[in-house]
N, C-alpha and C. Protein backbone atom coordinates (compact mmCIF):
# COMPACT_ATOMS: atom_id res chain seq x y z
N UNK A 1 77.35 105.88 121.75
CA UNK A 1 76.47 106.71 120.96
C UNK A 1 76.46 108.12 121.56
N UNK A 2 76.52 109.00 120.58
CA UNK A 2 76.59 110.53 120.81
C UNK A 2 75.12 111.00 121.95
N UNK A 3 75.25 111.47 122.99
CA UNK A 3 73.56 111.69 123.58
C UNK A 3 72.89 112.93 122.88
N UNK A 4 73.52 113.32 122.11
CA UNK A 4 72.72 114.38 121.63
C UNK A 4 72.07 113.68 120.14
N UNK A 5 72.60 112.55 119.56
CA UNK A 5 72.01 111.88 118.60
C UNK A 5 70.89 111.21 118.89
N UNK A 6 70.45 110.82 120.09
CA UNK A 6 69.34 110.15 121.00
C UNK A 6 68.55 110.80 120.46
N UNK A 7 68.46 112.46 120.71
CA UNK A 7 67.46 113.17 120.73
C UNK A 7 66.57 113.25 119.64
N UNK A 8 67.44 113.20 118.16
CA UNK A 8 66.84 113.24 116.90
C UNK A 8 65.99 112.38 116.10
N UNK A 9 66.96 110.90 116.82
CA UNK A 9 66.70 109.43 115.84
C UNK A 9 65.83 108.91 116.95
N UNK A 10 64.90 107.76 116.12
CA UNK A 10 64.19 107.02 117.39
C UNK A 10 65.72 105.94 117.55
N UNK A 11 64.74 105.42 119.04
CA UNK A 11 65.56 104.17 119.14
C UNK A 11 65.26 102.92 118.16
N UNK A 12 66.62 102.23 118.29
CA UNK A 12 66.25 101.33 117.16
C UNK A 12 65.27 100.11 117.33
N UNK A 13 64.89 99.24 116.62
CA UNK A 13 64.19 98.04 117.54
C UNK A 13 64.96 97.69 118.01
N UNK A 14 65.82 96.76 117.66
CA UNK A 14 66.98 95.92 118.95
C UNK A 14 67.30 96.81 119.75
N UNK A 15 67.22 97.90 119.70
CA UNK A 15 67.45 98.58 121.20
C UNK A 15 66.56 98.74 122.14
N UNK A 16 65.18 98.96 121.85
CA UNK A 16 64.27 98.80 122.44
C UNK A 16 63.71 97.99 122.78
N UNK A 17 64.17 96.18 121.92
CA UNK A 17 63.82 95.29 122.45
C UNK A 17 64.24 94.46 123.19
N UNK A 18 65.72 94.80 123.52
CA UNK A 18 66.68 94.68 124.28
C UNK A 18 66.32 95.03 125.65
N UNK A 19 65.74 96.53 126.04
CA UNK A 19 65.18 97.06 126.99
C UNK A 19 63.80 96.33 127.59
N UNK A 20 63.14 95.39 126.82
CA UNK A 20 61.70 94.81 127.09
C UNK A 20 62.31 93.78 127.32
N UNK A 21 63.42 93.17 127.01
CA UNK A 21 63.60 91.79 127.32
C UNK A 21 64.16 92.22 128.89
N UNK A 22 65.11 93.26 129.04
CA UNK A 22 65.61 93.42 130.29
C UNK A 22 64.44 93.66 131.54
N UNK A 23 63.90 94.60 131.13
CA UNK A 23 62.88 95.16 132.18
C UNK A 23 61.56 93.75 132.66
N UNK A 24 61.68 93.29 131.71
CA UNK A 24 60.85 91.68 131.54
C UNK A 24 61.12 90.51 131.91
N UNK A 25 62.19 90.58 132.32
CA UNK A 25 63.27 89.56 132.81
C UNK A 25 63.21 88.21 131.76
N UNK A 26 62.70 88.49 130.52
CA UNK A 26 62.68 87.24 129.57
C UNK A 26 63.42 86.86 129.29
N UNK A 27 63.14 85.38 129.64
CA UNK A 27 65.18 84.22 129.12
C UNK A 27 64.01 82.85 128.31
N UNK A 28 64.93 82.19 127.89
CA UNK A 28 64.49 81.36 127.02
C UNK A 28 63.36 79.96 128.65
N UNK A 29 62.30 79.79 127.46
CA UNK A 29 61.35 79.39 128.91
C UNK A 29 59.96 80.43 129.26
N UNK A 30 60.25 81.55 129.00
CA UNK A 30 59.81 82.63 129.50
C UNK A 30 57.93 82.45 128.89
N UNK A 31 56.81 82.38 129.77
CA UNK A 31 55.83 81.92 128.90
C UNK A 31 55.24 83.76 128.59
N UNK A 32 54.79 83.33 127.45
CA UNK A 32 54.12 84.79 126.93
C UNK A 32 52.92 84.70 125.93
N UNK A 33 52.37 85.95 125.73
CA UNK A 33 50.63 85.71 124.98
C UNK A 33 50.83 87.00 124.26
N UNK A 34 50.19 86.47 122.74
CA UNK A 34 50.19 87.69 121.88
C UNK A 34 49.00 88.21 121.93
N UNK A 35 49.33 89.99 121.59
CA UNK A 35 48.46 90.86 122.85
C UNK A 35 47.31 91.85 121.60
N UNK A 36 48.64 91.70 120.23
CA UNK A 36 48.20 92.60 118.72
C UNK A 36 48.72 91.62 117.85
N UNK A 37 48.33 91.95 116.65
CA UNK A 37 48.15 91.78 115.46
C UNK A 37 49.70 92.66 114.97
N UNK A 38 50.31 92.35 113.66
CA UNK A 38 51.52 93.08 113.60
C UNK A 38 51.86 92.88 111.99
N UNK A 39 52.11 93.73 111.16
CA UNK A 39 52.59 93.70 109.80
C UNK A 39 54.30 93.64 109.47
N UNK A 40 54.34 92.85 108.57
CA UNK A 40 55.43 92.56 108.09
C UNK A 40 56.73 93.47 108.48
N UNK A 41 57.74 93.18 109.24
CA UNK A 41 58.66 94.32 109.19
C UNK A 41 58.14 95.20 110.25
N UNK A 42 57.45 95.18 110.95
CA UNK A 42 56.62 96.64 111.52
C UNK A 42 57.93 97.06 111.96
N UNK A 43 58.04 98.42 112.57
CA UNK A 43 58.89 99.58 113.22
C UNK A 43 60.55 98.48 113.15
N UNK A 44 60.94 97.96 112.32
CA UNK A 44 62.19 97.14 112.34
C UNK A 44 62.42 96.09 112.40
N UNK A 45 61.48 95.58 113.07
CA UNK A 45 61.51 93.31 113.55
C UNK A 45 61.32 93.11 112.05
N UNK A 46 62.01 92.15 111.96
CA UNK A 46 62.14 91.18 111.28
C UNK A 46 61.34 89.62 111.05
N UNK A 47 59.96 90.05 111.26
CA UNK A 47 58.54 89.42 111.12
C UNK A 47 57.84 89.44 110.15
N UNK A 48 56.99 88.19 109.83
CA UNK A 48 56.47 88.16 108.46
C UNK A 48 54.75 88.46 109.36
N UNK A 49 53.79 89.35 108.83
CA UNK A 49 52.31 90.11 109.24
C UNK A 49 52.03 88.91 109.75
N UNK A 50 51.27 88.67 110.84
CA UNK A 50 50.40 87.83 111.50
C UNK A 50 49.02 88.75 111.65
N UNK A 51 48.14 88.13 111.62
CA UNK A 51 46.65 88.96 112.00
C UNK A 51 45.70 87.69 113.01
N UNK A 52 46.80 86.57 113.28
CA UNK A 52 45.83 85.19 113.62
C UNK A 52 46.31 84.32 114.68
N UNK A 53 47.18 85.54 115.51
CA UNK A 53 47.94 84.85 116.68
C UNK A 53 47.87 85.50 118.00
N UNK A 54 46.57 86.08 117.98
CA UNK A 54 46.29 87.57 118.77
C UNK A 54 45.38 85.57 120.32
N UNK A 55 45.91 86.37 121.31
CA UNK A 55 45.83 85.41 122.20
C UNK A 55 46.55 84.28 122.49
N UNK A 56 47.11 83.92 121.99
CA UNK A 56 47.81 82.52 121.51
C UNK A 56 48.93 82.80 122.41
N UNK A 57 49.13 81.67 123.15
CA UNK A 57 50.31 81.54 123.95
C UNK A 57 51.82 80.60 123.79
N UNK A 58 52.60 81.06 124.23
CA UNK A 58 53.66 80.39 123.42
C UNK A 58 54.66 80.45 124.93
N UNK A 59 55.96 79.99 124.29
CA UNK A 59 57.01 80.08 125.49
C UNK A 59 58.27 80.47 124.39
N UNK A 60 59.40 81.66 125.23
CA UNK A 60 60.06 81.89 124.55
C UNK A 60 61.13 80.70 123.98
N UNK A 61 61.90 80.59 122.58
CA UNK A 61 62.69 79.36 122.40
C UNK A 61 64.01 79.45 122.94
N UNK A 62 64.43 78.38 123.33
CA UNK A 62 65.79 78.25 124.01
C UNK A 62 67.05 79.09 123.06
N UNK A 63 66.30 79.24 121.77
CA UNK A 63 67.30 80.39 120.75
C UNK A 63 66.23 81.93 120.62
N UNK A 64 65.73 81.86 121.43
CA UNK A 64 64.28 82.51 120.67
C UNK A 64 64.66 84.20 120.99
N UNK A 65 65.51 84.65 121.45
CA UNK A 65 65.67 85.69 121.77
C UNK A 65 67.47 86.28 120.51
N UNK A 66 66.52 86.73 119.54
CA UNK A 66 67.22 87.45 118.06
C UNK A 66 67.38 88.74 118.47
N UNK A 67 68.11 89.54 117.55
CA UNK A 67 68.01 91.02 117.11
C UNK A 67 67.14 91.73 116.92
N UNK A 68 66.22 90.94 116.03
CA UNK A 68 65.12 91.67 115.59
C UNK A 68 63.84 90.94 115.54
N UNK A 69 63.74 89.72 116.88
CA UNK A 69 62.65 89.48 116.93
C UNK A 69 62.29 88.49 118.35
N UNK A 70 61.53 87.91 118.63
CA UNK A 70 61.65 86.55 119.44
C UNK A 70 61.15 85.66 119.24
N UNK A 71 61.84 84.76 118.98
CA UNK A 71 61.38 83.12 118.94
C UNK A 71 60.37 82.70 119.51
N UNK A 72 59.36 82.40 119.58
CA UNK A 72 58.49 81.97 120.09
C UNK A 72 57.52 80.66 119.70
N UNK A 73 57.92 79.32 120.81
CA UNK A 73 57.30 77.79 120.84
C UNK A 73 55.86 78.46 121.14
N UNK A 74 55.10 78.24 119.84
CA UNK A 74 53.53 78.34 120.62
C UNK A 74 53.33 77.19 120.50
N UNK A 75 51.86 77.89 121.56
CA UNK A 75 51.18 76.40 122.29
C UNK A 75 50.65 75.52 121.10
N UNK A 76 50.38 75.65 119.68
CA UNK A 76 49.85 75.08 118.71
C UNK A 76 50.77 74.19 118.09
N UNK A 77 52.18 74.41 118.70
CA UNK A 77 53.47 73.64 118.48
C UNK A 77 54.16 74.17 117.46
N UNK A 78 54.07 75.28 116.78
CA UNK A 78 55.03 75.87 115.99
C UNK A 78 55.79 77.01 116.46
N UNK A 79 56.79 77.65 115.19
CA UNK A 79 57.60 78.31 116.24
C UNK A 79 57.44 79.38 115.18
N UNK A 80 57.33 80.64 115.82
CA UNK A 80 57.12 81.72 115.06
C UNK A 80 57.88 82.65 115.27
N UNK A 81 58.43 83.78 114.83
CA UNK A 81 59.25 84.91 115.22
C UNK A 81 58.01 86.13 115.41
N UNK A 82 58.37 86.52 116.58
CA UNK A 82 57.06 87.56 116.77
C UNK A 82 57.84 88.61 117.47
N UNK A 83 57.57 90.01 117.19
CA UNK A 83 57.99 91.43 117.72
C UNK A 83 57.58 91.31 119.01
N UNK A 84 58.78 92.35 119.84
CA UNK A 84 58.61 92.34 121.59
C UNK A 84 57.17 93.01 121.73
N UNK A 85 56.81 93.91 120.93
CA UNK A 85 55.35 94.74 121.33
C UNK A 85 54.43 94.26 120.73
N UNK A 86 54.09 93.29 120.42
CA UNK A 86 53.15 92.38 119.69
C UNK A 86 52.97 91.13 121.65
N UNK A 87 53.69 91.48 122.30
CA UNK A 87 53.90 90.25 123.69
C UNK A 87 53.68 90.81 125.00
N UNK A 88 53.17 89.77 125.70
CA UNK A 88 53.10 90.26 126.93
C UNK A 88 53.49 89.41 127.77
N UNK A 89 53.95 89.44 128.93
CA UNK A 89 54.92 88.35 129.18
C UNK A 89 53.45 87.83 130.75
N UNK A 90 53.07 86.59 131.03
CA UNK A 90 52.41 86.09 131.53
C UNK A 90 52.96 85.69 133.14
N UNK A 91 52.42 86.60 133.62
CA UNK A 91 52.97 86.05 135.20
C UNK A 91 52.71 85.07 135.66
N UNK A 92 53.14 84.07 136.39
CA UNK A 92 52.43 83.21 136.84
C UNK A 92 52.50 83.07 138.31
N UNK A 93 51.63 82.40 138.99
CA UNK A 93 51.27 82.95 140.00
C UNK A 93 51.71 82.49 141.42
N UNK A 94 52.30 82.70 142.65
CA UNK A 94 53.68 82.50 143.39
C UNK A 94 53.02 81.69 144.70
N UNK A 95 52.95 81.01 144.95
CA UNK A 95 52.92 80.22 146.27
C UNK A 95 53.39 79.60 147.28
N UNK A 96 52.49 79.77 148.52
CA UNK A 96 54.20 79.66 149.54
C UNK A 96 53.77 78.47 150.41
N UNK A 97 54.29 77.92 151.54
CA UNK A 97 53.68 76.95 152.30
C UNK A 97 52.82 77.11 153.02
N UNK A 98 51.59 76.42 153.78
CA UNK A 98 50.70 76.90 154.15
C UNK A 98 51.73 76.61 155.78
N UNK A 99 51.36 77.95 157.00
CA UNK A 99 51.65 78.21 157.81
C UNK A 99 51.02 77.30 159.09
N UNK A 100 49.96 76.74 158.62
CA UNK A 100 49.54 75.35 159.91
C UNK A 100 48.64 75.06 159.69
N UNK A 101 47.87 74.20 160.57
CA UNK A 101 47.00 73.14 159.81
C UNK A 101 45.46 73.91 159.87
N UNK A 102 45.54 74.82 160.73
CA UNK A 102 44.55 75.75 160.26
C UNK A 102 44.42 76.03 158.55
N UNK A 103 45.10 76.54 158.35
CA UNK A 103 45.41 76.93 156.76
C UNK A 103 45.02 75.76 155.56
N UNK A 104 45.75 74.77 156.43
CA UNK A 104 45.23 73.46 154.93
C UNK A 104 43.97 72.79 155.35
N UNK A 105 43.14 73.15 156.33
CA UNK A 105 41.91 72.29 156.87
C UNK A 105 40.48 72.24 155.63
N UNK A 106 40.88 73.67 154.88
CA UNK A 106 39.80 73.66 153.78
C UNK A 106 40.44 72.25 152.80
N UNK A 107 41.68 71.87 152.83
CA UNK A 107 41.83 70.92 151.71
C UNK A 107 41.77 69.34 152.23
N UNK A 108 41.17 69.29 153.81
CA UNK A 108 41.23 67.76 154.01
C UNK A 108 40.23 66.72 153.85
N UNK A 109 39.02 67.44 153.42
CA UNK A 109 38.54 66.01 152.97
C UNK A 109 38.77 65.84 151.43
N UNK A 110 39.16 64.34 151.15
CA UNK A 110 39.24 64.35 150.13
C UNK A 110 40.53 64.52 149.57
N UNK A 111 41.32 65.11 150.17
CA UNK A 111 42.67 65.82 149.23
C UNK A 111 43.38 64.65 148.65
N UNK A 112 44.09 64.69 147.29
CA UNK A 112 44.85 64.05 146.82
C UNK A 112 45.77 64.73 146.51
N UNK A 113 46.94 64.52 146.28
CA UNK A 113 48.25 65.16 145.76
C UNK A 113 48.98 64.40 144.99
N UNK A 114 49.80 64.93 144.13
CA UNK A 114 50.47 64.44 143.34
C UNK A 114 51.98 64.95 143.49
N UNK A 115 53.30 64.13 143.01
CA UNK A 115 54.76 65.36 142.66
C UNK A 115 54.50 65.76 141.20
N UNK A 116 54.81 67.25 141.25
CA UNK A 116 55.03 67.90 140.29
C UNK A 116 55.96 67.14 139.28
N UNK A 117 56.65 66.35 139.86
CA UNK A 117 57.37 65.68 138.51
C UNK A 117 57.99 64.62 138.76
N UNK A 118 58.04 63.29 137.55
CA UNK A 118 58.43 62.07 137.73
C UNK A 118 57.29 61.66 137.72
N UNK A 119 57.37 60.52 138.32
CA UNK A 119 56.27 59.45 138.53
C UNK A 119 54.66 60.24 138.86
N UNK A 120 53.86 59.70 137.96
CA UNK A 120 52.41 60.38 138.21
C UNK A 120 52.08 59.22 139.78
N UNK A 121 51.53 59.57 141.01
CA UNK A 121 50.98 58.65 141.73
C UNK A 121 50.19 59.90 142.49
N UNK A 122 49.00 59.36 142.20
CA UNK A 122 48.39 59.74 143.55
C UNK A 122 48.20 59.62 144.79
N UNK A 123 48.01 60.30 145.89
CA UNK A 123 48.53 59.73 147.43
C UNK A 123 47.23 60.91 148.10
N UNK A 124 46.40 59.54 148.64
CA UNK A 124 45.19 60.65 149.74
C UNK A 124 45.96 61.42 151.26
N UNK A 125 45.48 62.36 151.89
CA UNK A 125 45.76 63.15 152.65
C UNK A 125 44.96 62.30 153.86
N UNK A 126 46.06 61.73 154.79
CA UNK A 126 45.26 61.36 155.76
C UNK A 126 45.45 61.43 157.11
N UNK A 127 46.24 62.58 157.48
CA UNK A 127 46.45 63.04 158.62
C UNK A 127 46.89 64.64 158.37
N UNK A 128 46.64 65.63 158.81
CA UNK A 128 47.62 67.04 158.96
C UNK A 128 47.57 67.61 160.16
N UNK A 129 48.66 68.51 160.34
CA UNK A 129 49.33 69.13 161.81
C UNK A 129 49.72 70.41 161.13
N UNK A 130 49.95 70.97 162.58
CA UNK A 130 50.53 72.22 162.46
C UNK A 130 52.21 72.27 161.39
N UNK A 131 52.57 71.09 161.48
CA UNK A 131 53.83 70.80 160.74
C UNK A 131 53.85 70.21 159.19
N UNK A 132 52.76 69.59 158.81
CA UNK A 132 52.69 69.21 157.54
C UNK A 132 51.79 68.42 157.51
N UNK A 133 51.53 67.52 156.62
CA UNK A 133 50.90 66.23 156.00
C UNK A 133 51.31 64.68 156.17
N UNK A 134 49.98 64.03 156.30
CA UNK A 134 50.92 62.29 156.04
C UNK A 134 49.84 61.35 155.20
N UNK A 135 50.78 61.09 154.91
CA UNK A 135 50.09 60.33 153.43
C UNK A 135 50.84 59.04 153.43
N UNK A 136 49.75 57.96 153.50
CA UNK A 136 50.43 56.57 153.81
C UNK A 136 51.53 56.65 154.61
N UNK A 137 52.63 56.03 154.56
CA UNK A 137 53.21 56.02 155.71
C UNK A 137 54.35 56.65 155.76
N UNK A 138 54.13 58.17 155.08
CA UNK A 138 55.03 59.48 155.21
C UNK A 138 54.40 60.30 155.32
N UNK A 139 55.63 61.52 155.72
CA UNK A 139 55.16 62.73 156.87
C UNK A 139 55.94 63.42 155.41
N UNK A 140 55.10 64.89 154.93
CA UNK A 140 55.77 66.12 154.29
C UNK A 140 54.96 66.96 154.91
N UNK A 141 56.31 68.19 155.36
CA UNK A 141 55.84 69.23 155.61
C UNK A 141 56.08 70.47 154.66
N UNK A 142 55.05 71.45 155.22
CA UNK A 142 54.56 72.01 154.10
C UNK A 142 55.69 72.89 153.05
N UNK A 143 56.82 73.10 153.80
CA UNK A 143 57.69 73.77 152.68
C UNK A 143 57.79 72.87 151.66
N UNK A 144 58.05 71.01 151.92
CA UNK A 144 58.13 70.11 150.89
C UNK A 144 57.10 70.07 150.04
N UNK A 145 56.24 70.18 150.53
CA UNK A 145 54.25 70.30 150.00
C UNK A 145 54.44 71.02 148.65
N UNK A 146 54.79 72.30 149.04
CA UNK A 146 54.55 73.63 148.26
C UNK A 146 55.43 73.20 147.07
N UNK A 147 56.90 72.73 147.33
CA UNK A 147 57.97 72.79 146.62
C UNK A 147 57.94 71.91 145.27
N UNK A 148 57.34 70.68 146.10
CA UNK A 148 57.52 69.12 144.83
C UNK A 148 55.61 68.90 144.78
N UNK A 149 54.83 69.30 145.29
CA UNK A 149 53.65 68.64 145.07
C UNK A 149 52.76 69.51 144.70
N UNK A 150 51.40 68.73 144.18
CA UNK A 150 50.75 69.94 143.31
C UNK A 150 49.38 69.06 143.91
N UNK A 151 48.41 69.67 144.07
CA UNK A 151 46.98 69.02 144.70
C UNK A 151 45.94 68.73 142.98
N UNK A 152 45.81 67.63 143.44
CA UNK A 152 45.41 66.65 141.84
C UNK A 152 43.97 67.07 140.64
N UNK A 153 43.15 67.75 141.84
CA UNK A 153 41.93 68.18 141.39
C UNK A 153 42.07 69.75 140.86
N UNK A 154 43.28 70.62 141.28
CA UNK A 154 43.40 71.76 140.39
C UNK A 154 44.59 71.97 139.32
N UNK A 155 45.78 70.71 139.73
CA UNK A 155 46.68 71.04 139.05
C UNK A 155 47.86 71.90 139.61
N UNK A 156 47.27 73.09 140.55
CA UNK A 156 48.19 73.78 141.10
C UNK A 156 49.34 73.20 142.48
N UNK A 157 50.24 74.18 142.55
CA UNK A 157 51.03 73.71 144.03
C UNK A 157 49.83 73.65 145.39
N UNK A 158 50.66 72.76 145.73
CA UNK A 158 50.01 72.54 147.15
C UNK A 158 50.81 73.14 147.94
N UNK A 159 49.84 74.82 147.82
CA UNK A 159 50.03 75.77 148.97
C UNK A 159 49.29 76.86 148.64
N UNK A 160 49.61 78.19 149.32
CA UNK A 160 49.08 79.49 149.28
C UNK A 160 49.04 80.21 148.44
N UNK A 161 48.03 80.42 147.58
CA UNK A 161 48.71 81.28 145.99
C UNK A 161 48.81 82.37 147.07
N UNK A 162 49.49 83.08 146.55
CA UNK A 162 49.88 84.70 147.04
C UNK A 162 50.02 85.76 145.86
């Protein structure tokens, strides 16, 4: 493209939404929440007006990333095509292992844990060290903690949000 043609024309949508997907790092998976309301067609997407999806969270679709729009699995289980500026892409939040048993002592009475995936079992916390956890008659330490297990009463990883 000519750079002096830049200057005159806007950018197009797929070009600009190209740039939100890049700067956004959005790939299919990607969870996101609608932020506005948006009319038919607005500035180029290829969207039919929504006025009733303002909050609503969705995840981008494994095709969901078009020309002129993005796919989007919402949480209500349908799949909608919604404009990049109608989105906001939802961080979620990063956790690391807890550094010693100082650190996990707020979670020992009581603690249950679960793995993040496979088999649901719960397993009580009944020993911790500067090195990890033991739970019945295994030892995880905390990089394993953080990685595969999630503590049962919040749902989250079992470790340090950061």
């Amino acid at each position: 493209m000519n750079s002096a043609y830049a200057l005159f024309y806007p950018a197009s949508y797929e070009y600009l939404q190209a740039q939100w997907v890049k700067e956004n790092n959005v790939k299919a998976g990607t969870k996101v929440r609608v932020t506005r309301t948006f009319t038919e067609d607005e500035d180029g997407s290829c969207c039919w007006e929504h006025d009733d999806l303002v909050g609503m969270t969705g995840v981008v679709g494994d095709y969901g990333i078009a020309h002129h729009s993005l796919g989007i699995d919402m949480s209500d289980g349908s799949f909608i095509a919604i404009p990049y500026f109608a989105l906001e892409v939802i961080k979620e939040p990063t956790y690391r292992p807890f550094a010693n048993a100082e650190e996990f002592a707020s979670h020992r009475d009581g603690c249950w844990i679960s793995r993040k995936e496979g088999v649901y079992q719960r397993m009580l916390v009944i020993e911790y060290s500067n090195a990890g956890i033991r739970v019945g008659g295994s030892f995880i330490i905390y990089r394993e903690l953080v990685r595969d297990y999630i503590f049962v009463d919040t749902g989250e990883p079992a470790g340090v949000k950061i």
